[in-house]
PDB file of N, CA and C in Angstrom:
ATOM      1  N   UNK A   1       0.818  -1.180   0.000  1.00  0.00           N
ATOM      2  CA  UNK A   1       0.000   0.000   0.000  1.00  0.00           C
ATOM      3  C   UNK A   1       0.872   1.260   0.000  1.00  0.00           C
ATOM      4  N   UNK A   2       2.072   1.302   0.961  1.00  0.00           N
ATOM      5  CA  UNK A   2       2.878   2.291   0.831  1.00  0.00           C
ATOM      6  C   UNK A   2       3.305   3.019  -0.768  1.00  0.00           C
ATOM      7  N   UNK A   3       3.523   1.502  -1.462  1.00  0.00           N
ATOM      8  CA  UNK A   3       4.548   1.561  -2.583  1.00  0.00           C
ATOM      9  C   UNK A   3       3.325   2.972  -3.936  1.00  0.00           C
ATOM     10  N   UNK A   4       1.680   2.838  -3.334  1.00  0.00           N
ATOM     11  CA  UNK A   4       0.399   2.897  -4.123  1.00  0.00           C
ATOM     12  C   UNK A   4       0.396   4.549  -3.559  1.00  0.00           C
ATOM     13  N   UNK A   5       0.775   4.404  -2.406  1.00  0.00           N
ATOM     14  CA  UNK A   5       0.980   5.908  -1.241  1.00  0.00           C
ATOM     15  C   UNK A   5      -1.187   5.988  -1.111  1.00  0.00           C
ATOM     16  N   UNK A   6      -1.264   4.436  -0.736  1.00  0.00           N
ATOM     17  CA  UNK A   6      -2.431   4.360  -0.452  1.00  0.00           C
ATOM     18  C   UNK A   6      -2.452   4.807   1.420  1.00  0.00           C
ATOM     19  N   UNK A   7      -3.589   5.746   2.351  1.00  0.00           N
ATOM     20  CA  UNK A   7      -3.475   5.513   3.602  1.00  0.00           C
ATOM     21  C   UNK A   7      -4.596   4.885   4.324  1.00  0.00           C
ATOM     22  N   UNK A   8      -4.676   3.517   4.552  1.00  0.00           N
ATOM     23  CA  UNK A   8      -4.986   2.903   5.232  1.00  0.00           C
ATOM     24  C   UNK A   8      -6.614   3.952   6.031  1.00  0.00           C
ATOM     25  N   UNK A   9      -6.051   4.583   6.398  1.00  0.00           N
ATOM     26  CA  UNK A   9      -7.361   5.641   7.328  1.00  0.00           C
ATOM     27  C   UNK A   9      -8.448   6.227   6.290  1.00  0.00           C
ATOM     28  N   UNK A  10      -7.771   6.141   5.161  1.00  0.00           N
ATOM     29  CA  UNK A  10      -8.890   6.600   4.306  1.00  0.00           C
ATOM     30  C   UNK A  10     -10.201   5.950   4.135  1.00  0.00           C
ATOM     31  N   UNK A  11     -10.078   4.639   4.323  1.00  0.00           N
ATOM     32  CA  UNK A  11     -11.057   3.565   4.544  1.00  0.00           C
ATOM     33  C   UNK A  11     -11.133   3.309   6.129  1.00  0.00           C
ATOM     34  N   UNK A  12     -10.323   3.096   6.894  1.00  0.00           N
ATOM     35  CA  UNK A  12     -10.734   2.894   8.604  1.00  0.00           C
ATOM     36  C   UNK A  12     -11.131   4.252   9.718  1.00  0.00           C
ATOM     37  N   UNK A  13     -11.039   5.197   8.668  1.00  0.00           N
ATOM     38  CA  UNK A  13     -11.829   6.368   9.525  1.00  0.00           C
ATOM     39  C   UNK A  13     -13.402   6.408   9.733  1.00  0.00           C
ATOM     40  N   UNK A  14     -14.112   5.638   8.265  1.00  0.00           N
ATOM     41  CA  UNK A  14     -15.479   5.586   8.754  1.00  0.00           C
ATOM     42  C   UNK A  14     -15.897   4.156   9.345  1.00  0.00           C
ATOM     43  N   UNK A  15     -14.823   3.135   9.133  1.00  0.00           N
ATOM     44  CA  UNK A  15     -15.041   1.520   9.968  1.00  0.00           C
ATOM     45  C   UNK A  15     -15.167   2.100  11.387  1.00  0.00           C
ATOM     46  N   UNK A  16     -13.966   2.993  12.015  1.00  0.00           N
ATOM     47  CA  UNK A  16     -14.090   3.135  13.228  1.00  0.00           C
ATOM     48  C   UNK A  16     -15.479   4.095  13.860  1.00  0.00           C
ATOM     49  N   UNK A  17     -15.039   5.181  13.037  1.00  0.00           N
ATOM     50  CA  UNK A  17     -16.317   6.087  13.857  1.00  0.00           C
ATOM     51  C   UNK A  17     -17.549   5.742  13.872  1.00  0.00           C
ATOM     52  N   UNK A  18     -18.203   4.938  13.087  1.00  0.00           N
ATOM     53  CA  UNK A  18     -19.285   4.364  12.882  1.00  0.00           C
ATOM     54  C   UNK A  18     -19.347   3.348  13.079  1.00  0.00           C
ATOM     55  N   UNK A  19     -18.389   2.212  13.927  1.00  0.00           N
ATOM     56  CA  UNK A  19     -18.110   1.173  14.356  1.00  0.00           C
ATOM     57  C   UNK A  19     -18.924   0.443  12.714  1.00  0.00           C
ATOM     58  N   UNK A  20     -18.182   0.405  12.296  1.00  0.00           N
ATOM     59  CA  UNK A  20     -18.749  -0.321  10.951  1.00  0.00           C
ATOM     60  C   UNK A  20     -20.362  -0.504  10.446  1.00  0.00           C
ATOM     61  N   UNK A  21     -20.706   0.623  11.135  1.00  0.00           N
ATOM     62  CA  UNK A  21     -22.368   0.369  10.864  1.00  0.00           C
ATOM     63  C   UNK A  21     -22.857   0.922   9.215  1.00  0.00           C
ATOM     64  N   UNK A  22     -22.070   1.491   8.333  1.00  0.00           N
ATOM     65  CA  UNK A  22     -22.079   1.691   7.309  1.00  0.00           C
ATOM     66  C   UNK A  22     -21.700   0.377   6.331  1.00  0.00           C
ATOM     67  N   UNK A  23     -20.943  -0.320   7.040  1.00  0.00           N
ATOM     68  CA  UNK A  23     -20.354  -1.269   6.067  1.00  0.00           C
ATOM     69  C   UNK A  23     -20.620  -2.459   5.894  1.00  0.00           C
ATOM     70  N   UNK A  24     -21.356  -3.343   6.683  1.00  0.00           N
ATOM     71  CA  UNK A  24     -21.360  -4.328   6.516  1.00  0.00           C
ATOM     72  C   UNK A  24     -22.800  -4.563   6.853  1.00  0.00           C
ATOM     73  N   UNK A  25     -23.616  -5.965   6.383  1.00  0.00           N
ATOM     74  CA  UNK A  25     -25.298  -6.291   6.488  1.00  0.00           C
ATOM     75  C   UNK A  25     -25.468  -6.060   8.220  1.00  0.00           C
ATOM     76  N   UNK A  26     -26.723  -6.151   8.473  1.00  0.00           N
ATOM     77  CA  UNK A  26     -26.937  -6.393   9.878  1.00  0.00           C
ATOM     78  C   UNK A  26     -26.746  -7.201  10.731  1.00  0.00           C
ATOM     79  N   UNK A  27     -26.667  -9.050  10.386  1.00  0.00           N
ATOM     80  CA  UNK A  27     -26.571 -10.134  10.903  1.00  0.00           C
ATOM     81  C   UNK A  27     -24.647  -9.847  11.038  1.00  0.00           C
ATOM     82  N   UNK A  28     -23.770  -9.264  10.160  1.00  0.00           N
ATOM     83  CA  UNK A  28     -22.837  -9.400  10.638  1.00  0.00           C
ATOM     84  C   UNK A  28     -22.540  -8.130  11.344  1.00  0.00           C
ATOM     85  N   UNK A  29     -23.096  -7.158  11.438  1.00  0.00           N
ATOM     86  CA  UNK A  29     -23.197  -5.687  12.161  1.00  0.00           C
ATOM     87  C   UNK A  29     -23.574  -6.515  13.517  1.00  0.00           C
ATOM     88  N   UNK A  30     -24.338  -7.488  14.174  1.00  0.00           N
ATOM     89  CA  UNK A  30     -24.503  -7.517  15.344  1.00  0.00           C
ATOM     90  C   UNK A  30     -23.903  -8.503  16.048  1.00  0.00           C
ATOM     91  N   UNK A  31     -22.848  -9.378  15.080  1.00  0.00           N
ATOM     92  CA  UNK A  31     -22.299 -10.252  15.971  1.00  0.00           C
ATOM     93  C   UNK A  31     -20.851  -9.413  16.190  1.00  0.00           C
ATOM     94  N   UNK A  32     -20.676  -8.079  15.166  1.00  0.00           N
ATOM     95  CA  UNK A  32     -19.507  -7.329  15.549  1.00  0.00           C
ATOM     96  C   UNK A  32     -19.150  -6.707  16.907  1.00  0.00           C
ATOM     97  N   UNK A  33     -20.728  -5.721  16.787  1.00  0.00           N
ATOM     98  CA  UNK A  33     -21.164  -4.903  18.171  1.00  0.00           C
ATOM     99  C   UNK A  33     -21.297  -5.809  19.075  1.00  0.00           C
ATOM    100  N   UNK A  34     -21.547  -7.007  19.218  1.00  0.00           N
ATOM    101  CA  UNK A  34     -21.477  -7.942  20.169  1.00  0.00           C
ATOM    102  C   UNK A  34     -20.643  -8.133  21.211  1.00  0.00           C
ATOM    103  N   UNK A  35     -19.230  -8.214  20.146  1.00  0.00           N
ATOM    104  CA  UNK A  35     -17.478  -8.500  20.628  1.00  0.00           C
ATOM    105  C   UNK A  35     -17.056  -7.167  20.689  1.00  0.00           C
ATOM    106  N   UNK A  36     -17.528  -5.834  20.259  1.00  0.00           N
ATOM    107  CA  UNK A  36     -17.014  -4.728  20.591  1.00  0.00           C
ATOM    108  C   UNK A  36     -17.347  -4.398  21.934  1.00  0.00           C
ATOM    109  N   UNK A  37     -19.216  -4.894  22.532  1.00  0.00           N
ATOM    110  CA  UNK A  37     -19.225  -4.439  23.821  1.00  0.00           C
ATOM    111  C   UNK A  37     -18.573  -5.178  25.084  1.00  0.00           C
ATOM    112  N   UNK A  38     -18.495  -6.308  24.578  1.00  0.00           N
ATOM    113  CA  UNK A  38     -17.829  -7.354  25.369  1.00  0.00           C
ATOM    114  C   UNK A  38     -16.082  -6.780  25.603  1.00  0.00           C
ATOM    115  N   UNK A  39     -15.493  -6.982  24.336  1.00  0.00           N
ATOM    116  CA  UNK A  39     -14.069  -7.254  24.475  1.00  0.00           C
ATOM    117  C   UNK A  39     -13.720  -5.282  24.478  1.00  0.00           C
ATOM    118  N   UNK A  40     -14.290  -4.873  23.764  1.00  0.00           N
ATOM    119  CA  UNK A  40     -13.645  -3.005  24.263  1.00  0.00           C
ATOM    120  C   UNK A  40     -13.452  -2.981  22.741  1.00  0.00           C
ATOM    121  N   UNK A  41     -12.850  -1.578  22.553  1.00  0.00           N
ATOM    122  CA  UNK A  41     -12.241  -0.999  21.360  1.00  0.00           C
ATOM    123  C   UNK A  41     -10.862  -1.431  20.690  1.00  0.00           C
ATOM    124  N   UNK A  42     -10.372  -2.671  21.009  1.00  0.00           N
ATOM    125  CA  UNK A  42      -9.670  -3.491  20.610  1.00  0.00           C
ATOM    126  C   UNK A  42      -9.676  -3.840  18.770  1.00  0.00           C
ATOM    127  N   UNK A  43     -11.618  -4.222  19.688  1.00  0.00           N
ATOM    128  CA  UNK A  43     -11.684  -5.501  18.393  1.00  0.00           C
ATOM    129  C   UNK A  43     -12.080  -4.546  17.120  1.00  0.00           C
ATOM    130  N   UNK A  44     -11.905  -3.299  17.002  1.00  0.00           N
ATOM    131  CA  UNK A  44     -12.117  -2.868  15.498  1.00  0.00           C
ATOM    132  C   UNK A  44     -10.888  -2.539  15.362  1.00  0.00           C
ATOM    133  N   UNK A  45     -10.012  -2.707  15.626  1.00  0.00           N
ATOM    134  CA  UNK A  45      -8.303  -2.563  15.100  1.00  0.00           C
ATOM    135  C   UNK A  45      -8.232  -4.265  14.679  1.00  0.00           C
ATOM    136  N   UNK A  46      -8.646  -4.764  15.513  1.00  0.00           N
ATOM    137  CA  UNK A  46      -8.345  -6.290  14.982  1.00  0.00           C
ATOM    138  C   UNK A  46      -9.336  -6.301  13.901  1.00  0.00           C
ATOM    139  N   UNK A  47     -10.372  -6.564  13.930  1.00  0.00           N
ATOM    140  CA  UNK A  47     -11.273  -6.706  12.707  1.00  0.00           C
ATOM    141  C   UNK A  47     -10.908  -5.802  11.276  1.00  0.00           C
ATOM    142  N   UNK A  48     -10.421  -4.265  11.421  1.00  0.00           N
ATOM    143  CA  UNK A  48      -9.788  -4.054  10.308  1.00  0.00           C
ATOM    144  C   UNK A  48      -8.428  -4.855   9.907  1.00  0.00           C
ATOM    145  N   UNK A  49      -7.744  -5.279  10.712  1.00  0.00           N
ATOM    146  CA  UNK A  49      -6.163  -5.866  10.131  1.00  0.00           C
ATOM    147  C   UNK A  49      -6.855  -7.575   9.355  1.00  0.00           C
ATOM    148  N   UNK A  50      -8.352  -8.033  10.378  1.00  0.00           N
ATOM    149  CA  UNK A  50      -8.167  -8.993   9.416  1.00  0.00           C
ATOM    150  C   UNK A  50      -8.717  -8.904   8.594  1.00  0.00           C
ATOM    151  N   UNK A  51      -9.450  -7.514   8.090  1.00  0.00           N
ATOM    152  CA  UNK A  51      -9.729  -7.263   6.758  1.00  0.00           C
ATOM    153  C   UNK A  51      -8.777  -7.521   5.781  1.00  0.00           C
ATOM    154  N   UNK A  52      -7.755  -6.213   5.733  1.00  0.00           N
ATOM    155  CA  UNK A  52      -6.718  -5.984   5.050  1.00  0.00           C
ATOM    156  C   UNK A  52      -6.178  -7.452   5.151  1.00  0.00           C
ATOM    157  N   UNK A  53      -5.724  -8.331   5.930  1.00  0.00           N
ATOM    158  CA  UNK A  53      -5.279  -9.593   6.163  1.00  0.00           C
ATOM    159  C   UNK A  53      -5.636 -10.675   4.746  1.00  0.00           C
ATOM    160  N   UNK A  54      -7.221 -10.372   4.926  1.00  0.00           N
ATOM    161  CA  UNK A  54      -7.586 -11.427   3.897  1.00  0.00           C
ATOM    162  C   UNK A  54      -7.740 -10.968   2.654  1.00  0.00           C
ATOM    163  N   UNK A  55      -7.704  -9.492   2.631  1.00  0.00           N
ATOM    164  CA  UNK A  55      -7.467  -9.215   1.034  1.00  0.00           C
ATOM    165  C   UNK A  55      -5.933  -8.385   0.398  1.00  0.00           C
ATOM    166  N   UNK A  56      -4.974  -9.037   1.373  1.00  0.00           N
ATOM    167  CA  UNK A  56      -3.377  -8.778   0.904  1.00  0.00           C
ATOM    168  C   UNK A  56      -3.369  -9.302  -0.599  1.00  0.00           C
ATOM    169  N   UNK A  57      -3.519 -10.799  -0.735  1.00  0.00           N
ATOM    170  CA  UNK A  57      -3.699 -11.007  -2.247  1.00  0.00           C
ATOM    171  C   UNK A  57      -4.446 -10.295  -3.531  1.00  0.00           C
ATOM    172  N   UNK A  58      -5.231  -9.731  -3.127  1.00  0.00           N
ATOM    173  CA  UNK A  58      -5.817  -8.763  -3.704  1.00  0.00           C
ATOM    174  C   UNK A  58      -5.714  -7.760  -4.132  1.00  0.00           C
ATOM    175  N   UNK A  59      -4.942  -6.865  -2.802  1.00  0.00           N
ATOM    176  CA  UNK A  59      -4.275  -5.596  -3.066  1.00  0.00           C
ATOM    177  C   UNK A  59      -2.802  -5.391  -3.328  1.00  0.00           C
ATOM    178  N   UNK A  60      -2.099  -6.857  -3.211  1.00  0.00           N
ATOM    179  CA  UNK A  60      -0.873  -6.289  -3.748  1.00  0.00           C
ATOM    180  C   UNK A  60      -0.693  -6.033  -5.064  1.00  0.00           C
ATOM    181  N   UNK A  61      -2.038  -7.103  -5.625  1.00  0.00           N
ATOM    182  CA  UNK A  61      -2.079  -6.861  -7.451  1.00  0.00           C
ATOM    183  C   UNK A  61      -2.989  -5.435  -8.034  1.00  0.00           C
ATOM    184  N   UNK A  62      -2.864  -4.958  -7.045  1.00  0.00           N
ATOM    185  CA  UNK A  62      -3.404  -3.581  -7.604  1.00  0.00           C
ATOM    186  C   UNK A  62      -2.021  -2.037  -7.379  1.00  0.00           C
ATOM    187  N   UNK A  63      -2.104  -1.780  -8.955  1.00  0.00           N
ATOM    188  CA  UNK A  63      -1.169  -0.827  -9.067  1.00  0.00           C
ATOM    189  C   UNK A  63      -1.579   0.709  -8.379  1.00  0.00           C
ATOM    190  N   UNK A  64      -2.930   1.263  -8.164  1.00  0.00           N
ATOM    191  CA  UNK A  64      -3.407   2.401  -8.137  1.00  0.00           C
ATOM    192  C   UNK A  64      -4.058   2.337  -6.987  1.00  0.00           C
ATOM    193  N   UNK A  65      -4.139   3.261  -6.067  1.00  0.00           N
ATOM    194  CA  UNK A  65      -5.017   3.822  -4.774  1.00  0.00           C
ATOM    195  C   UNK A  65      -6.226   3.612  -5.233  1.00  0.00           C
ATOM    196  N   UNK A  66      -7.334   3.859  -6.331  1.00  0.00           N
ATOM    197  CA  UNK A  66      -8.261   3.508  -6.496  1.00  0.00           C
ATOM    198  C   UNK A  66      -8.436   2.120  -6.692  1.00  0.00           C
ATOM    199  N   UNK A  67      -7.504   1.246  -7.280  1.00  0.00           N
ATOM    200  CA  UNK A  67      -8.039   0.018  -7.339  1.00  0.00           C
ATOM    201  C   UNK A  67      -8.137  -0.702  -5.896  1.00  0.00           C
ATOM    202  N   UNK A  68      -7.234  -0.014  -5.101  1.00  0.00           N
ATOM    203  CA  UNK A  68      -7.385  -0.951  -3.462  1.00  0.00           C
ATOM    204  C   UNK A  68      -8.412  -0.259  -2.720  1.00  0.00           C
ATOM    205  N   UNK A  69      -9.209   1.044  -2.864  1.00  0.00           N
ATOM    206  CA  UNK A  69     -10.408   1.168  -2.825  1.00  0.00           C
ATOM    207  C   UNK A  69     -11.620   0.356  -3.389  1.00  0.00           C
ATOM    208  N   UNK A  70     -11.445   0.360  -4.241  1.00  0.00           N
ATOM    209  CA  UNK A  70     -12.131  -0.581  -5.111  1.00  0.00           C
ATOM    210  C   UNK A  70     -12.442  -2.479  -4.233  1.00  0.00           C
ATOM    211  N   UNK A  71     -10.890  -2.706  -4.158  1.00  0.00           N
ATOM    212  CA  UNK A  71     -11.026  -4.267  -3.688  1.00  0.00           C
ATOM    213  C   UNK A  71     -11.837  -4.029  -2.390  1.00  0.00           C
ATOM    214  N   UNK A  72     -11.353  -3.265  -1.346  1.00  0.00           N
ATOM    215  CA  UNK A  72     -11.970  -2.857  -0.188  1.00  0.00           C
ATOM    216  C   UNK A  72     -13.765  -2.732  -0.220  1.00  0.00           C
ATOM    217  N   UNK A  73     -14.086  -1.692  -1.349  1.00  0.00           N
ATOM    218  CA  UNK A  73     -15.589  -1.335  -1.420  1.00  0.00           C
ATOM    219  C   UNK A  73     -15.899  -2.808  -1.287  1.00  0.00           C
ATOM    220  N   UNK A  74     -15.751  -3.796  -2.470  1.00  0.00           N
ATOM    221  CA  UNK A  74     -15.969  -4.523  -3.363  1.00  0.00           C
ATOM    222  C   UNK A  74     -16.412  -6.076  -1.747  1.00  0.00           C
ATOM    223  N   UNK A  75     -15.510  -5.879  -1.461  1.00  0.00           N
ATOM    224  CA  UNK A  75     -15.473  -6.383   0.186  1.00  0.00           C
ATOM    225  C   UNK A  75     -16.393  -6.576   1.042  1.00  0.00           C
ATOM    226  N   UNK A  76     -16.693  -4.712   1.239  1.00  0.00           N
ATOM    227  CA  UNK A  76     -18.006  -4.445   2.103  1.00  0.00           C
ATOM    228  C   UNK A  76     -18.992  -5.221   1.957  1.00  0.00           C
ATOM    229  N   UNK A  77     -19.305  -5.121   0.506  1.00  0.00           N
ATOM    230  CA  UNK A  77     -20.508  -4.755  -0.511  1.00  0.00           C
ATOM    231  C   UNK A  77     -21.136  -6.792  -0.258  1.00  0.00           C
ATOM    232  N   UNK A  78     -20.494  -7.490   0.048  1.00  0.00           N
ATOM    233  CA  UNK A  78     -20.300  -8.797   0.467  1.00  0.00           C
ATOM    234  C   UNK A  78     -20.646  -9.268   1.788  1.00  0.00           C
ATOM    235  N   UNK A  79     -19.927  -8.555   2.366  1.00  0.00           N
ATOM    236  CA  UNK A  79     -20.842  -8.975   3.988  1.00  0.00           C
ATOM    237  C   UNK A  79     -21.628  -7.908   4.294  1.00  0.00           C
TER     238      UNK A  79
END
């Protein structure tokens, strides 16, 4: 992402502030908020890394900041 001078926050500024309530369906919106009230503000640093985690293959084959937007949207748009 560096190499793209993609920043990471550009996409985890609205995961966090909105605890992902923009992004993802409801059935997985409530087993999130679930482990957020339980475990603390942890688990949306973890839950974004294992975003990015599972779509490394994805984004390393993308040359442009928009295309790793793109894989990311493309992501959401899924769960």
């Amino acid at each position: 992402m560096e190499k793209n001078y993609f920043d990471p926050s550009q996409i985890t500024f609205q995961w966090f502030s909105c605890i992902f309530a923009y992004n993802f369906n409801f059935e997985v919106l409530q087993r999130l908020w679930d482990v957020f009230f339980i475990k603390g503000d942890k688990v949306l640093f973890r839950i974004s890394l294992a975003i990015f985690h599972l779509l490394t293959p994805k984004i390393l084959k993308c040359t442009e900041v928009s295309e790793i937007k793109k894989v990311v949207e493309e992501v959401q748009a899924m769960l």
